[in-house]
Structure formats: structure tokens, C-alpha cells
C-alpha atoms as a PDB file:
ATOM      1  CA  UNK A   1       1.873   2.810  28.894  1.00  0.00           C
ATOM      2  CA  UNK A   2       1.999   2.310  25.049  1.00  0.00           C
ATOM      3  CA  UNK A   3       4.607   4.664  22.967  1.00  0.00           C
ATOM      4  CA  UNK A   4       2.685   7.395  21.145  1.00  0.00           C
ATOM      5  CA  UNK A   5       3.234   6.741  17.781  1.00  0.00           C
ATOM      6  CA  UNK A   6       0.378   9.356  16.552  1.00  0.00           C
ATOM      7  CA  UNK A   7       3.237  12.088  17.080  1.00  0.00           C
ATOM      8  CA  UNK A   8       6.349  10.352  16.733  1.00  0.00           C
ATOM      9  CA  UNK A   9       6.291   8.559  13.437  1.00  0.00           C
ATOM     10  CA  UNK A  10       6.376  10.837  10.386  1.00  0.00           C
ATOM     11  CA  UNK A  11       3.265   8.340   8.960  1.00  0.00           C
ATOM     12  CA  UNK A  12       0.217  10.481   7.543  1.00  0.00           C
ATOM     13  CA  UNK A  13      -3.063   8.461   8.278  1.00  0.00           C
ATOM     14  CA  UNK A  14      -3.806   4.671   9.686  1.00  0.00           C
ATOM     15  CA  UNK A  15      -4.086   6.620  13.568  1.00  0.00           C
ATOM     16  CA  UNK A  16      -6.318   3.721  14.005  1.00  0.00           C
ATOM     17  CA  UNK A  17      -4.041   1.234  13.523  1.00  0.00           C
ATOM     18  CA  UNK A  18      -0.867   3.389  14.897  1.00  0.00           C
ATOM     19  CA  UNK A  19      -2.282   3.329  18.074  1.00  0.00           C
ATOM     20  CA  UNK A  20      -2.898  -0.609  18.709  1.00  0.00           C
ATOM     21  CA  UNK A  21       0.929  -0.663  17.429  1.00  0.00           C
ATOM     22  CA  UNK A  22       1.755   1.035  20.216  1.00  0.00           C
ATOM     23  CA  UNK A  23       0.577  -1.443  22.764  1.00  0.00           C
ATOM     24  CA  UNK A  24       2.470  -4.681  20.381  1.00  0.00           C
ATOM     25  CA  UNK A  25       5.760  -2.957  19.769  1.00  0.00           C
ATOM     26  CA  UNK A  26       5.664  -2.192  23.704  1.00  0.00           C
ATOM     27  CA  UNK A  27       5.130  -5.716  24.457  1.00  0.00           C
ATOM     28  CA  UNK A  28       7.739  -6.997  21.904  1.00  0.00           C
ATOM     29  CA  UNK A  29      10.263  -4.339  23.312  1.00  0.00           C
ATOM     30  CA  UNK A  30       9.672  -5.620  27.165  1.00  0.00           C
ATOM     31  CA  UNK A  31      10.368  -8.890  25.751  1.00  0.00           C
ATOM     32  CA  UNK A  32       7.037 -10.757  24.345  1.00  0.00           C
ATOM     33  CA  UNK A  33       6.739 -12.046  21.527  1.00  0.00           C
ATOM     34  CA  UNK A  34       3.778 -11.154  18.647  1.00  0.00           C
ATOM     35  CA  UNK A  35       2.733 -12.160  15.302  1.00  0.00           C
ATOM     36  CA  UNK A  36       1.116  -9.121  13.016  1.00  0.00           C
ATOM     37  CA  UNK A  37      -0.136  -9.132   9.772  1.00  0.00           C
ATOM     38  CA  UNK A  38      -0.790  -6.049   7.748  1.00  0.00           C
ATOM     39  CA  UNK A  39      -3.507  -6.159   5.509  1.00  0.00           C
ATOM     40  CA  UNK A  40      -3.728  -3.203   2.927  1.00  0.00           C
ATOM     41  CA  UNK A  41      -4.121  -2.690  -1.200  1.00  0.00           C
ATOM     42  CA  UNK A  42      -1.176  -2.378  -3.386  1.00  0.00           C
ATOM     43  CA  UNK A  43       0.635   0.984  -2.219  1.00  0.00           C
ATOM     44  CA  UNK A  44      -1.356   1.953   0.947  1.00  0.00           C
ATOM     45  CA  UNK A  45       2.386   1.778   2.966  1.00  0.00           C
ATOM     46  CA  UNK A  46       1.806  -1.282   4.912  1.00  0.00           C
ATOM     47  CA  UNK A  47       5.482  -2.577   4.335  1.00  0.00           C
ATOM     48  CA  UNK A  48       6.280   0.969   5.435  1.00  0.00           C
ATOM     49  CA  UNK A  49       4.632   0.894   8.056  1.00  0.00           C
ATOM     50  CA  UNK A  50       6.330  -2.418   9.020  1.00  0.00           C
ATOM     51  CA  UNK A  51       9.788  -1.725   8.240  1.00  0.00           C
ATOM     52  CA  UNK A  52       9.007   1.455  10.525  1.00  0.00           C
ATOM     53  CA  UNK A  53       8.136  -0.928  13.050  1.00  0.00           C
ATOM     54  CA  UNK A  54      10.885  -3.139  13.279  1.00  0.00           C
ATOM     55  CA  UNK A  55      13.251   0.300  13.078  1.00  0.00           C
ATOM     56  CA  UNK A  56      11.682   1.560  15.986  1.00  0.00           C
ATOM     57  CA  UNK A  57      12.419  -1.987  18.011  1.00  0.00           C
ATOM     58  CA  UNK A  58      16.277  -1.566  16.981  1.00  0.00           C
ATOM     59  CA  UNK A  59      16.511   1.762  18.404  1.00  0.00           C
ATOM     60  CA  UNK A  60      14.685   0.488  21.845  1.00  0.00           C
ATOM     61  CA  UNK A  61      16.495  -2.130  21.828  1.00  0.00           C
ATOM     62  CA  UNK A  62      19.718  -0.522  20.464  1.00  0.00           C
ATOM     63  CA  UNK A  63      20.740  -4.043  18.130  1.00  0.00           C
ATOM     64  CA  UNK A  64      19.643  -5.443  15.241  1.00  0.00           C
ATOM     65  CA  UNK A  65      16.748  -7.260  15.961  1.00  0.00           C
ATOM     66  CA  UNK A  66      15.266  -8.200  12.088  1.00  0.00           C
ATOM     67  CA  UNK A  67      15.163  -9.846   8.805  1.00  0.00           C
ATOM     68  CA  UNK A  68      13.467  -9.055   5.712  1.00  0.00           C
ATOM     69  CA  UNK A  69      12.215 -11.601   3.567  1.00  0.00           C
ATOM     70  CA  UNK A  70      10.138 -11.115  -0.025  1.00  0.00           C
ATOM     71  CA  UNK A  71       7.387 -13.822  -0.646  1.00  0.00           C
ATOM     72  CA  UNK A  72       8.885 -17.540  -0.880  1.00  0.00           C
ATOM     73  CA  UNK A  73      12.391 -16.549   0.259  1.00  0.00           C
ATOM     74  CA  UNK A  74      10.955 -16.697   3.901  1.00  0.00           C
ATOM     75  CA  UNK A  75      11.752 -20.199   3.015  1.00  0.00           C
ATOM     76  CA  UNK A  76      15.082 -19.437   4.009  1.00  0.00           C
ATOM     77  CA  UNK A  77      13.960 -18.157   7.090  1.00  0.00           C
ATOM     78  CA  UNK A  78      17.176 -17.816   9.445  1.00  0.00           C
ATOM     79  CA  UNK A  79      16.333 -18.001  13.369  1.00  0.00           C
ATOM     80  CA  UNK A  80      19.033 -15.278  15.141  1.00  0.00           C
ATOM     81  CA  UNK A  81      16.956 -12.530  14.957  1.00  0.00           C
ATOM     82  CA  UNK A  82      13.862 -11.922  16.935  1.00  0.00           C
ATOM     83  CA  UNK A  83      11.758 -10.165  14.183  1.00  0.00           C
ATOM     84  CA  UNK A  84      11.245 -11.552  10.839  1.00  0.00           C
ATOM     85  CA  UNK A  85       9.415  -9.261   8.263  1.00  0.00           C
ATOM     86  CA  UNK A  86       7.704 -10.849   5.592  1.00  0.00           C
ATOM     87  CA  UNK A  87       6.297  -8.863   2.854  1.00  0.00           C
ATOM     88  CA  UNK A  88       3.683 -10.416  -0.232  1.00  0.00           C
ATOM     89  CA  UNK A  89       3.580 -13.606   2.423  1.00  0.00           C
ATOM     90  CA  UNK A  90       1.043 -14.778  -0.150  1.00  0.00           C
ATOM     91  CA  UNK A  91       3.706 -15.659  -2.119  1.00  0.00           C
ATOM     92  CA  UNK A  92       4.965 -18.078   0.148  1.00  0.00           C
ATOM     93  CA  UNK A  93       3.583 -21.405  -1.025  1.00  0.00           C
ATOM     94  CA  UNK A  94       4.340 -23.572   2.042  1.00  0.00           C
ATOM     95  CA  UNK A  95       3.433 -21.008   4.958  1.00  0.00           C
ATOM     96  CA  UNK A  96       2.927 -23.909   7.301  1.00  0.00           C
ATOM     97  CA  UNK A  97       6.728 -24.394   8.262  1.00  0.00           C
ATOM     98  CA  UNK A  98       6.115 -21.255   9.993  1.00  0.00           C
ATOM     99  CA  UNK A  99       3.446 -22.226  12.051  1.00  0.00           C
ATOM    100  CA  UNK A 100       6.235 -23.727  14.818  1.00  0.00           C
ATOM    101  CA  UNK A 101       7.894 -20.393  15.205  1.00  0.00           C
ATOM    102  CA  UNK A 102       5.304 -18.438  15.408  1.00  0.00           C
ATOM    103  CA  UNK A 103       3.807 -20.606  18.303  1.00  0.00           C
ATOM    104  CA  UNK A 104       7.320 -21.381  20.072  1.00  0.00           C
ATOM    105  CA  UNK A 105       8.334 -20.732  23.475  1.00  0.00           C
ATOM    106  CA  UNK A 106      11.496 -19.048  21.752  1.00  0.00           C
ATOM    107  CA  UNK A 107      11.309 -15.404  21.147  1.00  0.00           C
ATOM    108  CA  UNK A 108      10.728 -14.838  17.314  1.00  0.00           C
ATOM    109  CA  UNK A 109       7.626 -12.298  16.591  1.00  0.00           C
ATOM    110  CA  UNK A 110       6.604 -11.999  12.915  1.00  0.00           C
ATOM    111  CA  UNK A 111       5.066  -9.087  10.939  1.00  0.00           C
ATOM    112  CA  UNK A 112       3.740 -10.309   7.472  1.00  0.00           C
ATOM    113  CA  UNK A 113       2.130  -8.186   4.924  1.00  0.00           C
ATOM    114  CA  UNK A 114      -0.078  -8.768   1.966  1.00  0.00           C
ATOM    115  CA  UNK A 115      -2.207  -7.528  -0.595  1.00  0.00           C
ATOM    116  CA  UNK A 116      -4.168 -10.487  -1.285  1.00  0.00           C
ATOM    117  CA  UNK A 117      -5.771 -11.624   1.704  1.00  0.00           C
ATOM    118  CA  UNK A 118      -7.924 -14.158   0.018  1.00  0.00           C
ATOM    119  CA  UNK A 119      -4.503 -16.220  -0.859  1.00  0.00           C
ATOM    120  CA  UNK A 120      -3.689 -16.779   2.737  1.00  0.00           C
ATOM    121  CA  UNK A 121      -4.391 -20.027   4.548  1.00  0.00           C
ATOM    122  CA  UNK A 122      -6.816 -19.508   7.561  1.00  0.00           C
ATOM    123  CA  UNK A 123      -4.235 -21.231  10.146  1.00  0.00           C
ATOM    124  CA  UNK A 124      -1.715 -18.501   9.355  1.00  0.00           C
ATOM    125  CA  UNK A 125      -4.184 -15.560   9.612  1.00  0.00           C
ATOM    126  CA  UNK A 126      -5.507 -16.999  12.973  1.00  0.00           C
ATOM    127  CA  UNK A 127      -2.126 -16.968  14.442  1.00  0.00           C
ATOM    128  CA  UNK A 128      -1.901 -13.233  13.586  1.00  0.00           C
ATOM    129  CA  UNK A 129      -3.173 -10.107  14.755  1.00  0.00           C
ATOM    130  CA  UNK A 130      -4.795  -8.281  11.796  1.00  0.00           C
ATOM    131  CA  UNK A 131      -4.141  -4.814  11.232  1.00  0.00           C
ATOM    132  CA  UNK A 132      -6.865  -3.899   8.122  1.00  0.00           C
ATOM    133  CA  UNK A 133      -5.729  -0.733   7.116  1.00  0.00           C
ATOM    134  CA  UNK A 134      -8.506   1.797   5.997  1.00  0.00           C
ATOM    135  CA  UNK A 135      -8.615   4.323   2.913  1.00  0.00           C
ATOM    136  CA  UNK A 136      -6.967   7.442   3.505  1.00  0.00           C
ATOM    137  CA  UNK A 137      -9.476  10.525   3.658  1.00  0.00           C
ATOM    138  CA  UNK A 138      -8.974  13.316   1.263  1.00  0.00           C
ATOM    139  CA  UNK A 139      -7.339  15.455   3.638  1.00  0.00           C
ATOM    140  CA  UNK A 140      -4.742  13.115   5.025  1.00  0.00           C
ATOM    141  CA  UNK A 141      -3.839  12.619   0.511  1.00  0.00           C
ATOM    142  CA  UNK A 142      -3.659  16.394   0.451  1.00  0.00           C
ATOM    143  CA  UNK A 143      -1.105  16.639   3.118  1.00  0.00           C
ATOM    144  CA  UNK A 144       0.765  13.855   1.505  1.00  0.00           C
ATOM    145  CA  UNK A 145       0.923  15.486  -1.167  1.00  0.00           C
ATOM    146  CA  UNK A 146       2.062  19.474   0.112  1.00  0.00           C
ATOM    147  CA  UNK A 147       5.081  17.186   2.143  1.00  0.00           C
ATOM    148  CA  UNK A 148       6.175  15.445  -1.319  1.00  0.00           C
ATOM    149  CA  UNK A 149       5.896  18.855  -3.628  1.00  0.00           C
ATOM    150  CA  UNK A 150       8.180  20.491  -0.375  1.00  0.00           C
ATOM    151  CA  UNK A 151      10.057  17.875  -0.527  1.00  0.00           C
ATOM    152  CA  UNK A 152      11.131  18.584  -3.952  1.00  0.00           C
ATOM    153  CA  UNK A 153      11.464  22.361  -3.563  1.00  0.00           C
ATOM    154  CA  UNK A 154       7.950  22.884  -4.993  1.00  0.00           C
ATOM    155  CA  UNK A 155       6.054  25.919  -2.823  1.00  0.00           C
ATOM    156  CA  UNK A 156       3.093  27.841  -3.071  1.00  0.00           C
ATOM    157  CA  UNK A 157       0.401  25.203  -4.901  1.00  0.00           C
ATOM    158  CA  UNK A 158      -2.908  26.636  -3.278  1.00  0.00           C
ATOM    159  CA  UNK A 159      -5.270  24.866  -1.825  1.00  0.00           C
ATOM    160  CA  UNK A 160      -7.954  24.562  -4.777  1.00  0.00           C
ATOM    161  CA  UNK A 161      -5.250  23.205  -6.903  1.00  0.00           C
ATOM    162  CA  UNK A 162      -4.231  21.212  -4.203  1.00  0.00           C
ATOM    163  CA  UNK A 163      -7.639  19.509  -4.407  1.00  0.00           C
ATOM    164  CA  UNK A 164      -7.438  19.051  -8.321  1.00  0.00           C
ATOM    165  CA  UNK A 165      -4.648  16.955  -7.949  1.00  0.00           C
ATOM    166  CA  UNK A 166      -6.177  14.882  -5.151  1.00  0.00           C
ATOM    167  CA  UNK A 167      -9.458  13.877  -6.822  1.00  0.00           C
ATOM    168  CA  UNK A 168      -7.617  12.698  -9.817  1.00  0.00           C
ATOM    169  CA  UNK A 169      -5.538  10.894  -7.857  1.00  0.00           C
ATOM    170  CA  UNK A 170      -6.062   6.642  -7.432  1.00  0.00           C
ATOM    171  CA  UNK A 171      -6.175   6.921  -3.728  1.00  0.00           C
ATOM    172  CA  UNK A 172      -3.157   5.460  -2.076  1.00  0.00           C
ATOM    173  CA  UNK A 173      -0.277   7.127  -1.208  1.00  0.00           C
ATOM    174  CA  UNK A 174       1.596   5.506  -3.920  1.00  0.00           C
ATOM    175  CA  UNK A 175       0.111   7.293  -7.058  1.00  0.00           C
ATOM    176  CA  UNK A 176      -0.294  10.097  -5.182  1.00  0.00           C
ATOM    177  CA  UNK A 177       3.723  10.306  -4.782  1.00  0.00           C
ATOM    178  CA  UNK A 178       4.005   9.249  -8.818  1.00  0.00           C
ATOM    179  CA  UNK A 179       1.495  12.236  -9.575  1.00  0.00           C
ATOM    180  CA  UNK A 180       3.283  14.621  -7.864  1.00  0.00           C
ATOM    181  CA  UNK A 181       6.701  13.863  -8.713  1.00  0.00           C
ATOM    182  CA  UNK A 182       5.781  13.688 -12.538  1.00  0.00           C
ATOM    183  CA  UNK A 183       4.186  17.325 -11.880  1.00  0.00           C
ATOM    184  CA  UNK A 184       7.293  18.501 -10.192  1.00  0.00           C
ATOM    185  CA  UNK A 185       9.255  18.391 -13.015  1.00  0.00           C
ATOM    186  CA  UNK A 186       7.131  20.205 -14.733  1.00  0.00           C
ATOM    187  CA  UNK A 187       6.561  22.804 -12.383  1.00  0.00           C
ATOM    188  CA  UNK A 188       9.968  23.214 -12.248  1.00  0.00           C
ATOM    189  CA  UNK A 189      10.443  24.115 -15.436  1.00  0.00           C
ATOM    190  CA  UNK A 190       7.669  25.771 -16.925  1.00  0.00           C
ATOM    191  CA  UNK A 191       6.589  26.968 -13.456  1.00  0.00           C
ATOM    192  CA  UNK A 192       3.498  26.014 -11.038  1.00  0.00           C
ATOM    193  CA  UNK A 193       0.458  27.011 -12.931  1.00  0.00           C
ATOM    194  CA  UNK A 194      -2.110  29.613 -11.762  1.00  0.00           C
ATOM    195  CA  UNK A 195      -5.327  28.467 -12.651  1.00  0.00           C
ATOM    196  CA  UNK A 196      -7.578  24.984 -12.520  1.00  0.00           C
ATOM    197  CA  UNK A 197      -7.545  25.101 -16.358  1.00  0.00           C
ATOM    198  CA  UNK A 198      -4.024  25.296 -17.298  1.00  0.00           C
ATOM    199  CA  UNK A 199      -3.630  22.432 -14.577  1.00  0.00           C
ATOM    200  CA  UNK A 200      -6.381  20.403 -15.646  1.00  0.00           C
ATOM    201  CA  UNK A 201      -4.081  20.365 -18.923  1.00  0.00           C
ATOM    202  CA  UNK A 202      -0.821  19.145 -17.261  1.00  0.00           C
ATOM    203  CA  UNK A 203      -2.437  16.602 -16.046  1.00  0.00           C
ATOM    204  CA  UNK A 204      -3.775  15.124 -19.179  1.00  0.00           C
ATOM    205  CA  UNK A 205      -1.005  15.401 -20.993  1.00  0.00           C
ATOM    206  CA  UNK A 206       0.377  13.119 -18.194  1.00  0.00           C
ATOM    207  CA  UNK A 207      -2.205  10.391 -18.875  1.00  0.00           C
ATOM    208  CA  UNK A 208      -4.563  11.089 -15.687  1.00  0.00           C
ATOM    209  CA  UNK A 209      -7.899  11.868 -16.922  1.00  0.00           C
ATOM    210  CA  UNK A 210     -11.272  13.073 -14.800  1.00  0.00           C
ATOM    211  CA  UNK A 211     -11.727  10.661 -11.775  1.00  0.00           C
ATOM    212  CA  UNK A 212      -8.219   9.413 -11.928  1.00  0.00           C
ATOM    213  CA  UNK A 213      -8.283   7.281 -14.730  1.00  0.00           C
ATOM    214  CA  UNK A 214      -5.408   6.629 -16.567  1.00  0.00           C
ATOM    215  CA  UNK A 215      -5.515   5.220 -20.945  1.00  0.00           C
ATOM    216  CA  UNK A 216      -5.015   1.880 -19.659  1.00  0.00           C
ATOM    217  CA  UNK A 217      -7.690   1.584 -17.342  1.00  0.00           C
ATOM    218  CA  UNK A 218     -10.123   2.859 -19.974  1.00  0.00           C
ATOM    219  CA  UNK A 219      -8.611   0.443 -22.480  1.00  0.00           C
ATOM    220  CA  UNK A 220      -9.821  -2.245 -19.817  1.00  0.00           C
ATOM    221  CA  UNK A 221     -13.399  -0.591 -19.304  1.00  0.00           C
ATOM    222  CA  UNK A 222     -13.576  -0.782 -23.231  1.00  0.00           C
ATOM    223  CA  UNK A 223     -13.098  -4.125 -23.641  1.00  0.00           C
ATOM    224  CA  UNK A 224     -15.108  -4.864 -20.822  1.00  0.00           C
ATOM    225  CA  UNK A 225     -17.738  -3.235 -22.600  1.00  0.00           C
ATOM    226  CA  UNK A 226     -17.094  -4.922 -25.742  1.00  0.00           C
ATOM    227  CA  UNK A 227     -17.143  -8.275 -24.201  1.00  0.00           C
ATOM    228  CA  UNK A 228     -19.135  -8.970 -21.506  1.00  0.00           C
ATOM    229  CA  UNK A 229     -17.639 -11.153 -18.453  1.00  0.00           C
ATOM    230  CA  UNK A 230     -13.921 -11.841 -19.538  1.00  0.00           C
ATOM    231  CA  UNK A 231     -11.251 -13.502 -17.269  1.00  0.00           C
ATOM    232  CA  UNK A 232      -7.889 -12.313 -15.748  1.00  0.00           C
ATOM    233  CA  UNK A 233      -5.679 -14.079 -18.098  1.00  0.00           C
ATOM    234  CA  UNK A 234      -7.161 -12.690 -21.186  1.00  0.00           C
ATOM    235  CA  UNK A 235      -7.500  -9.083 -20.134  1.00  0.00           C
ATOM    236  CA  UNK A 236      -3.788  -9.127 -19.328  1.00  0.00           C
ATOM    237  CA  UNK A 237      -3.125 -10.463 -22.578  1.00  0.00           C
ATOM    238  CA  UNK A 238      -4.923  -7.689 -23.966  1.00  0.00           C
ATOM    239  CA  UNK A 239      -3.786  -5.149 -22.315  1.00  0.00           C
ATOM    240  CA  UNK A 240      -0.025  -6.728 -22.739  1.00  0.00           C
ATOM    241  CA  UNK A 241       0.513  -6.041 -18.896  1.00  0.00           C
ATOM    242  CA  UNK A 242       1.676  -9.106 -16.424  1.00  0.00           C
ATOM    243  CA  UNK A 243      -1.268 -10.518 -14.704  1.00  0.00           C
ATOM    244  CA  UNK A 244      -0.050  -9.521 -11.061  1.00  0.00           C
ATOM    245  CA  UNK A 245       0.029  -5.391 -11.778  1.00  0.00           C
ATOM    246  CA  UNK A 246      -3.420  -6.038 -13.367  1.00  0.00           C
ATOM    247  CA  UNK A 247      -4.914  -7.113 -10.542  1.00  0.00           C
ATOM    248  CA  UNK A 248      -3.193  -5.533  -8.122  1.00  0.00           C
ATOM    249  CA  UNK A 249      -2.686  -2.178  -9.237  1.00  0.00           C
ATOM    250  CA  UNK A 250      -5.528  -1.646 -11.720  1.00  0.00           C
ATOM    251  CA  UNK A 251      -8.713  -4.148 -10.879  1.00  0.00           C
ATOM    252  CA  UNK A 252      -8.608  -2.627  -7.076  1.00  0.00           C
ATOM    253  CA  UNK A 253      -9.125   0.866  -7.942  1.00  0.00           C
ATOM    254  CA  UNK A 254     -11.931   0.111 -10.584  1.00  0.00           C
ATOM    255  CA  UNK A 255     -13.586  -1.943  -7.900  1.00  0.00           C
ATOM    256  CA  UNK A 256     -13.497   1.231  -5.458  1.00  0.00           C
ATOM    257  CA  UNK A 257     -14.986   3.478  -7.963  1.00  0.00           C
ATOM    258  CA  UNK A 258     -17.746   1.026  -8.536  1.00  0.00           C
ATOM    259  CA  UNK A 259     -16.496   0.753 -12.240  1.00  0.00           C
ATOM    260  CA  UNK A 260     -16.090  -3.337 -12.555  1.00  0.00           C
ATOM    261  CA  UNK A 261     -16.758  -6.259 -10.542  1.00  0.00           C
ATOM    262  CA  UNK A 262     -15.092  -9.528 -10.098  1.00  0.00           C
ATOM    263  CA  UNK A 263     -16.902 -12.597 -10.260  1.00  0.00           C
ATOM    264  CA  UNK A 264     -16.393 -16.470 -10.013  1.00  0.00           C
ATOM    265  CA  UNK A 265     -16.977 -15.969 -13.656  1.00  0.00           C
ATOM    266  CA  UNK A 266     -15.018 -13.304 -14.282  1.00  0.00           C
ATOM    267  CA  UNK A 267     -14.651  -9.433 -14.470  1.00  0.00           C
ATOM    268  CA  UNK A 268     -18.130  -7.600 -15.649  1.00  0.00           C
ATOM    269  CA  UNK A 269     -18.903  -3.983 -15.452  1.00  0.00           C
ATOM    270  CA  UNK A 270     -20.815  -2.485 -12.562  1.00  0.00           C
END
């Protein structure tokens, strides 16, 4: 039988995917061997959700069982330890030295995580399982968000400003966490406020407008707007912000809100 990981991992959401870890940590634990790849946008928790993994197989296993490795440093990859955890594996420009180990005999088992799924070569995804992760409902953001105000001593936010926060959050766990710990300090000193109103102001004056938006993402819709179809490179030099948060943390939420589009051409508005 697989271990329940629904109930025993302190992971809101992803049950989905939770559940067909249960049956490949199992098999790794019994002594298989299995190659995982965790496919998510920027701050959706699948590194997490990895590093929870290969936690979990210490404890069954009661040794250290893993390395960690951050985009082309898997090029040092070093072979006495079963698990090898490779997060931003896109980054990894020669991916086919892996390709031996993760078909040997030997027992090595690999867990890679990305964000840019297009990047990867389609021999390393085939040797993979894929775990897609989906986007977390409403209520599963909500409850993230009650555990991180509790966290930080922060009690009593009702529900309907509960939901406030939530829809003007970007969607991910992430800038859910950076919301609410930028509200927590100001709830804990000018105390939590008691209507949508007063709220509504905090969280402008922190630079999250209606929808989620922040200044910088309407400073990219406006030139947008003012331009047509523009590319990567010069939006980034615009907005003075390094070409890999642009895309990664700002192009994928304006795609899920339907606000821009990304062409062979470029970006255009939807």
C-alpha cells in the first residue's frame, strides 16, 4: 500500500499529485529506483514539494539518501547518494550526461524541477514521470493564508476579509506568503482592520491594486499598449528588471488573467 501523504504532509493543495507520490516514494523506499520531474510556475512549491520528498525517504530510510543541485551545478553531479534533486534543470545546458544514470542498473532516482518546460530536451522529459501541478483553488489560498497570519501571531481576520486578500492575490502560494507577511506588520502595529474599506486601503498603499496587479505589471500593460508586439529583451529593459523575473514571475500571471499573450513575434495584449 502507498503512504498517505494527503494527511501526513503539512502541504495545502496538489492532492492530485500527493497521491501518485505515494506509490513512487514507496517504490524508491523498497528499493527501486524513479526519475520525477515537477512541472509548476514560478512559486507554486514544487521544489517544496521535492525537498519534502527526499526528507521523507531519509526518515524511511533513516540515512542520508540526497543531493541538491541548482541548474548547471548538476554538472558536478556526485554518485554516493541515491537521490539527486535538481531544481531550474533548465538551466542545465548539457542534460544529456544524465541520461546514463537515470537509465542505469545502479540505484540513483532523480527528481528535477522546472518552470520552463518548453527549455527541456524531449529525451530528458521522456525518461521522467511528469507531475504537472495544477492552480490552487481559492479555498486551498485562503487556508494558506489563515496558517501564515497564525503563524505570525495574527488572529481573528474574518472570513470576508479573508477573501479580499485572496482575490488580490497573484495565485501561487508564493505572493500569497509576501502579501500576508507585508500585512502582518502592519496589523501588528496599527491593528487588523475592521472593515473591506480600510483594508482595501492597506493594500494599496502596499502596491497591490484590484485583480492583483502590482505598478509594475501595469507599467508593462502600458507599454504594451503603447507599442504594439514588443519582445522580451526590450520590455526588461524598460521596465529595468532582469529578463528571467520578467518572464517568470510577471509574464505568467498576465497570461492567466488573459491580460497579454506571447507570440513567436513577441508579447501583444489579449
Amino acid at each position: 500500500m502507498p503512504i498517505d501523504y494527503l494527511n501526513a504532509w503539512p502541504i495545502i493543495g496538489q492532492k492530485r499529485i500527493k497521491k501518485r507520490l505515494g506509490y513512487i516514494l514507496t517504490h524508491i523506499c523498497e528499493g527501486g529506483n524513479e526519475n520525477v520531474l515537477f512541472r509548476a510556475p514560478s512559486g507554486y512549491g514544487k521544489t517544496y514539494l521535492a525537498h519534502a520528498c527526499c526528507e521523507y525517504i531519509d526518515y524511511k530510510l533513516k540515512e542520508d539518501t540526497y543531493y541538491f543541485y541548482l541548474g548547471n551545478n548538476a554538472i558536478d553531479l556526485s554518485l554516493n547518494r541515491r537521490i539527486h534533486l535538481l531544481d531550474e534543470i533548465h538551466m542545465t545546458k548539457n542534460p544529456e550526461f544524465l541520461y546514463r544514470y537515470m537509465e542505469s542498473s545502479e540505484n540513483y532516482s532523480f527528481f528535477l524541477c522546472t518552470n520552463e518546460f518548453q527549455e527541456l530536451k524531449e529525451p530528458l522529459v521522456n525518461r521522467c514521470i511528469q507531475l504537472t501541478f495544477e492552480s490552487y483553488s481559492f479555498a486551498e489560498l485562503k487556508i494558506i493564508a489563515r496558517l501564515i497570519f497564525e503563524e505570525n501571531e495574527v488572529y481573528g481576520i474574518n472570513t470576508v476579509l479573508l477573501s479580499v486578500i485572496i482575490k488580490r492575490a497573484r495565485g501561487s502560494p508564493r505572493e500569497v506568503g509576501l502579501m500576508c507577511r507585508q500585512l502582518t506588520r502592519r496589523f501588528n502595529q496599527d491593528g487588523i482592520p475592521n472593515n473591506i474599506r480600510t483594508l482595501e486601503n492597506i493594500l494599496s498603499d502596499i502596491d497591490v491594486e484590484e485583480g492583483g496587479l502590482s505598478a509594475i505589471d501595469n507599467k508593462y500593460l502600458e507599454f504594451l499598449m503603447e507599442q504594439g508586439v514588443v519582445g522580451l529583451k526590450t520590455i526588461s529593459l524598460v521596465l529595468n528588471l532582469p529578463e528571467k523575473y520578467v518572464r517568470e514571475e510577471i509574464e505568467p500571471f498576465l497570461v492567466r488573467k488573459g491580460r497579454i499573450r506571447i507570440t513567436p513575434r513577441g508579447r501583444i495584449l489579449c
